[in-house]
Protein backbone atom coordinates (compact mmCIF):
# COMPACT_ATOMS: atom_id res chain seq x y z
CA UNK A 1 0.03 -47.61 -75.25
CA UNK A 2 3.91 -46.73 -75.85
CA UNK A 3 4.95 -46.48 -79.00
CA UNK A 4 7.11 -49.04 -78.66
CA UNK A 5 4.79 -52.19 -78.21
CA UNK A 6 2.76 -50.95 -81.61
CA UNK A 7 3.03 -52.03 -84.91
CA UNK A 8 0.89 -50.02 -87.53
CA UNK A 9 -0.38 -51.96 -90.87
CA UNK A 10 -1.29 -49.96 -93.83
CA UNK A 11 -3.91 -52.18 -96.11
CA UNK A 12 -7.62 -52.17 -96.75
CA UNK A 13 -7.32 -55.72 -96.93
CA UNK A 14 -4.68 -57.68 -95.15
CA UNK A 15 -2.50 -60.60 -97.41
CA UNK A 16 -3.71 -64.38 -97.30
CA UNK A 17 -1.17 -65.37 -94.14
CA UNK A 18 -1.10 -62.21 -92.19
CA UNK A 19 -1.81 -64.52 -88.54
CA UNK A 20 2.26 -66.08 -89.67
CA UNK A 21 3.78 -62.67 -90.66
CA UNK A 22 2.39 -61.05 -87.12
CA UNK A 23 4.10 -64.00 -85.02
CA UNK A 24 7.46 -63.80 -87.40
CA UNK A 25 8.15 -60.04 -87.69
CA UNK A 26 7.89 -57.37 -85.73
CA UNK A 27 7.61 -55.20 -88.45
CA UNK A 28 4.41 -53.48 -90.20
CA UNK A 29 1.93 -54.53 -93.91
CA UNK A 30 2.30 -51.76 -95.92
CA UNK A 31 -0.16 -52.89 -99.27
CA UNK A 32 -1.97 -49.49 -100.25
CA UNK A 33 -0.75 -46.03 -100.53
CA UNK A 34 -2.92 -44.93 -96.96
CA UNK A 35 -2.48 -41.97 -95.27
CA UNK A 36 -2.93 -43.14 -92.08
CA UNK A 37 -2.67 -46.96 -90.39
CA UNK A 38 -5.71 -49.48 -91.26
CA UNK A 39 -4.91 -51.49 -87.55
CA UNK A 40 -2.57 -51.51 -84.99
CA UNK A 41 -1.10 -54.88 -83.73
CA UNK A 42 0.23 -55.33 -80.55
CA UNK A 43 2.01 -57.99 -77.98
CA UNK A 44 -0.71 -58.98 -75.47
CA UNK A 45 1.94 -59.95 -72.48
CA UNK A 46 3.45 -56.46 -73.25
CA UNK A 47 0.78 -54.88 -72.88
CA UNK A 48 -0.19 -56.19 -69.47
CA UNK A 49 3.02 -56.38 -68.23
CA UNK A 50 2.84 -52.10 -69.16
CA UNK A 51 -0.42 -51.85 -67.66
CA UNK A 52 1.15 -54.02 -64.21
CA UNK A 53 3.40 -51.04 -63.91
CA UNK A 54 0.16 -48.95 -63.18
CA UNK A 55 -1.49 -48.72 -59.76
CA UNK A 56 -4.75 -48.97 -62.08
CA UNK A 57 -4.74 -49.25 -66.01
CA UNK A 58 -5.97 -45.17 -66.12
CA UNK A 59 -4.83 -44.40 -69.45
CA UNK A 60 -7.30 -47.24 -70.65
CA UNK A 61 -9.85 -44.78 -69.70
CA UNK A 62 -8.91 -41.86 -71.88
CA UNK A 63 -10.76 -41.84 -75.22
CA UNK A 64 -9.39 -44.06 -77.27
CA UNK A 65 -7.81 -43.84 -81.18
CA UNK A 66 -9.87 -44.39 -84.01
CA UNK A 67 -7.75 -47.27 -85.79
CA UNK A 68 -8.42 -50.38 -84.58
CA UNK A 69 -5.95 -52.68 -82.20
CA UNK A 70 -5.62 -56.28 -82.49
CA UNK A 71 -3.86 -57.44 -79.35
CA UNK A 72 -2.61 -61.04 -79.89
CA UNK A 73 -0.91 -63.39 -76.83
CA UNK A 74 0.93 -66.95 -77.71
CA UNK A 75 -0.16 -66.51 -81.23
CA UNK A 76 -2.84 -65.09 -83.72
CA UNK A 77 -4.99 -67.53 -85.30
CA UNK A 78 -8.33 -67.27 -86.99
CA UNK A 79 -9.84 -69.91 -86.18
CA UNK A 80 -13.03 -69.37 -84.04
CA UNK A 81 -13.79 -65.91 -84.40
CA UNK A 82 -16.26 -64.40 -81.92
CA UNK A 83 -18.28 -61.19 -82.80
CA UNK A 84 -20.13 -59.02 -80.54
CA UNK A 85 -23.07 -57.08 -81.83
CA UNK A 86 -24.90 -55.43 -79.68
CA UNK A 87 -27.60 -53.17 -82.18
CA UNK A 88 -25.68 -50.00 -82.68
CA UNK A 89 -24.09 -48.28 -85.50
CA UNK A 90 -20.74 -48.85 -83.78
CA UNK A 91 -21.21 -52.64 -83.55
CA UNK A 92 -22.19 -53.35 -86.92
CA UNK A 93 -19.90 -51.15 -88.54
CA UNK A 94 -16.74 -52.62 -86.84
CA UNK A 95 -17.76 -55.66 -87.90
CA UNK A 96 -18.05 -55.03 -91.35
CA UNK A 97 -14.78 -53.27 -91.53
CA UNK A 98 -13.63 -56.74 -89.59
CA UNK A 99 -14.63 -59.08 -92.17
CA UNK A 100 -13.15 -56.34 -95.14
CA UNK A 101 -9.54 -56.13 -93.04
CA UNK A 102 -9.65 -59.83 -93.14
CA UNK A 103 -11.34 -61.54 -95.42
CA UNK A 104 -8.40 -63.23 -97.27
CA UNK A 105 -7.33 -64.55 -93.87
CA UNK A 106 -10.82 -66.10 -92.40
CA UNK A 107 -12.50 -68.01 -94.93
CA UNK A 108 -11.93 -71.06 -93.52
CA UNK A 109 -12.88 -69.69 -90.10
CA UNK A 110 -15.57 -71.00 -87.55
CA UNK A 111 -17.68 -67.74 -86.48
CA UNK A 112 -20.16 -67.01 -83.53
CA UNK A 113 -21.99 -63.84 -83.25
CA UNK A 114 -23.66 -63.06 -79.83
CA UNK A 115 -26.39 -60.70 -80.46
CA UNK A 116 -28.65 -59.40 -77.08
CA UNK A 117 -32.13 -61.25 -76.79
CA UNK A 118 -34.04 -58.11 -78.12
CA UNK A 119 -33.47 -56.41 -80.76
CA UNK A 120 -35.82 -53.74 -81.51
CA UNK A 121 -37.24 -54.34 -85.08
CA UNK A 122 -35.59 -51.15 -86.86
CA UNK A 123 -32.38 -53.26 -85.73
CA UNK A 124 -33.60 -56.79 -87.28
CA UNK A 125 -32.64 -55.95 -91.00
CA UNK A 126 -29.06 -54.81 -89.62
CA UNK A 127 -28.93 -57.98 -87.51
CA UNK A 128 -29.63 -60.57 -90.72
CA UNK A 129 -27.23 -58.42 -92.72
CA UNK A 130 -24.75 -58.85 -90.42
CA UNK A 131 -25.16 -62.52 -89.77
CA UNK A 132 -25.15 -62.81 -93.77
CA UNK A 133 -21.81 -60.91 -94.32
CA UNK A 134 -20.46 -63.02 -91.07
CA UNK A 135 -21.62 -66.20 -92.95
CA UNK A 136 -20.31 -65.48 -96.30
CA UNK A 137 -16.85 -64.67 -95.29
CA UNK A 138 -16.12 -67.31 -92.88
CA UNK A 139 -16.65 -71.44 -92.94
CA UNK A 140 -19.00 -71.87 -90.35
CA UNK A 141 -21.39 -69.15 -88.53
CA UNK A 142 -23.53 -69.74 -85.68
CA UNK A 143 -25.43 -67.11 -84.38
CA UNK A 144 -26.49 -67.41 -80.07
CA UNK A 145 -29.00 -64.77 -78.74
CA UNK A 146 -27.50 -64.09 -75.02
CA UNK A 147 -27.99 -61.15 -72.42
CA UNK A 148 -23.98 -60.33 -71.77
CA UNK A 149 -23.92 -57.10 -71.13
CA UNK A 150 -20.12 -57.06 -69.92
CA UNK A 151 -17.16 -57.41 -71.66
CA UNK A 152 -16.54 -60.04 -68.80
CA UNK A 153 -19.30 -62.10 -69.54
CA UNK A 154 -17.58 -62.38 -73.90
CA UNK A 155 -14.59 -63.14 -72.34
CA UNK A 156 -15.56 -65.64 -70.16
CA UNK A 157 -17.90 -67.55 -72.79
CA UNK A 158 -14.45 -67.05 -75.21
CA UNK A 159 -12.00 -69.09 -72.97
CA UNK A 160 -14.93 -71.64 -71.79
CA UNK A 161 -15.60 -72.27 -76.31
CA UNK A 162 -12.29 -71.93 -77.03
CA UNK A 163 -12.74 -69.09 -79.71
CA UNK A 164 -9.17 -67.22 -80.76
CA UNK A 165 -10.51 -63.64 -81.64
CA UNK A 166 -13.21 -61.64 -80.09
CA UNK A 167 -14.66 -58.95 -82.04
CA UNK A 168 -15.85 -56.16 -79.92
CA UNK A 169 -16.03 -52.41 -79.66
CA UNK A 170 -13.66 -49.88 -77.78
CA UNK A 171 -16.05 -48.40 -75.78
CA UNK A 172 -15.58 -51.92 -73.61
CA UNK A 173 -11.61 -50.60 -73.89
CA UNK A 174 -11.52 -50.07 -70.35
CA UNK A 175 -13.59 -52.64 -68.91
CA UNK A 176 -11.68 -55.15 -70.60
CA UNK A 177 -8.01 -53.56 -69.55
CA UNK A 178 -9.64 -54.58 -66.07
CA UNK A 179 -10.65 -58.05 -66.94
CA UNK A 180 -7.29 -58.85 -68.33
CA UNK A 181 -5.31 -56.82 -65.79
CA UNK A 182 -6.64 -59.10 -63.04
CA UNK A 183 -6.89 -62.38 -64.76
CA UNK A 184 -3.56 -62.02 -66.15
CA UNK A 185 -1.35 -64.58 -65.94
CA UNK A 186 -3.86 -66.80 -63.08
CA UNK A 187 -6.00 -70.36 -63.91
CA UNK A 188 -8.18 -68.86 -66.27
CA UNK A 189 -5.98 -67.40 -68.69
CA UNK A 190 -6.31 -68.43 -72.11
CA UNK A 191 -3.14 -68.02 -74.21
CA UNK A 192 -4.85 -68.53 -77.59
CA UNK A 193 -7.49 -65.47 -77.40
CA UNK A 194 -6.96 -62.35 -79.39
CA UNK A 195 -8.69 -58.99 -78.65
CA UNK A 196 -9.77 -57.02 -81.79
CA UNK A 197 -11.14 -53.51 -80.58
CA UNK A 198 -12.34 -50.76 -83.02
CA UNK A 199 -15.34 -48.29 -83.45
């Protein structure tokens, strides 16, 4: 993305009201001495309306940074989070460093996790732990076993229930630039949702 539609935060664990200070001020949290940005916040309509200028969103497919990106559209707002694990390393891991980022911000959050129908058993342990950490941070966790196995399908089942933030990995990046890019701005469009992508 250009430069210019980013704002970089700098804290292992974003202040109580960050969802206010992101809709008032364009500028960044900087809370700990860290070398490098903890997330990267950025104007959803912006965004789309950069990726419009493209005859197809092709930088979406380049690999993308490690920090994560929290794209937000009318507003950000914590109040149904929904998290996408799907068994690896990669899933569980972002969501842990989710719940760390934001823990001051979501405890009284609802929370879904969708998890796929099997999980192999060396994954089970992981899978409780997760739904644990999920369930101690936030208000309210349910957890919903479903085959998606496109970014489509969370995205869908996010506008349909409503949720404001879906937790998911950038390795959908792409796939999800091409959800957005075509649903953007049509009946479906849910103003509400947030995107927060990260490895």
């Amino acid at each position: 993305m250009p430069e210019a539609l980013i704002t970089r935060h700098f804290c292992g664990s974003l202040p109580k009201g960050f969802s206010e200070h992101v809709r008032s001020s364009a500028s960044g949290i900087n809370c700990d001495l860290h070398s490098s940005a903890t997330l990267m916040t950025a104007h959803l309509p912006e965004v789309l309306n950069w990726l419009h200028g493209m005859e197809i969103p092709k930088d979406m497919l380049s690999v993308p940074c490690p920090t994560p990106v929290l794209l937000y559209d009318e507003e950000l707002s914590m109040d149904h989070l929904l998290f996408h694990y799907d068994g690896t390393p990669s899933s569980a891991s972002l969501i842990r460093n989710f719940i760390m980022l934001f823990e001051k911000n979501i405890n009284s959050s609802r929370a879904t996790i969708i998890s796929p129908s099997f999980i192999p058993k060396s994954k089970q342990k992981e899978e409780q732990d997760i739904i644990q950490l999920v369930g101690s941070a936030t208000a309210e966790t349910s957890f919903i076993k479903l085959n998606f196995n496109r970014i489509g399908d969370f995205w869908s089942y996010a506008v349909k229930h409503e949720c404001t933030v879906l937790v998911t990995t950038k390795a959908y990046q792409a796939d999800l630039a091409k959800v957005l890019f075509h649903f953007y701005k049509g009946g479906m469009w849910y103003s509400k949702l947030s995107f927060y992508l990260a490895y």
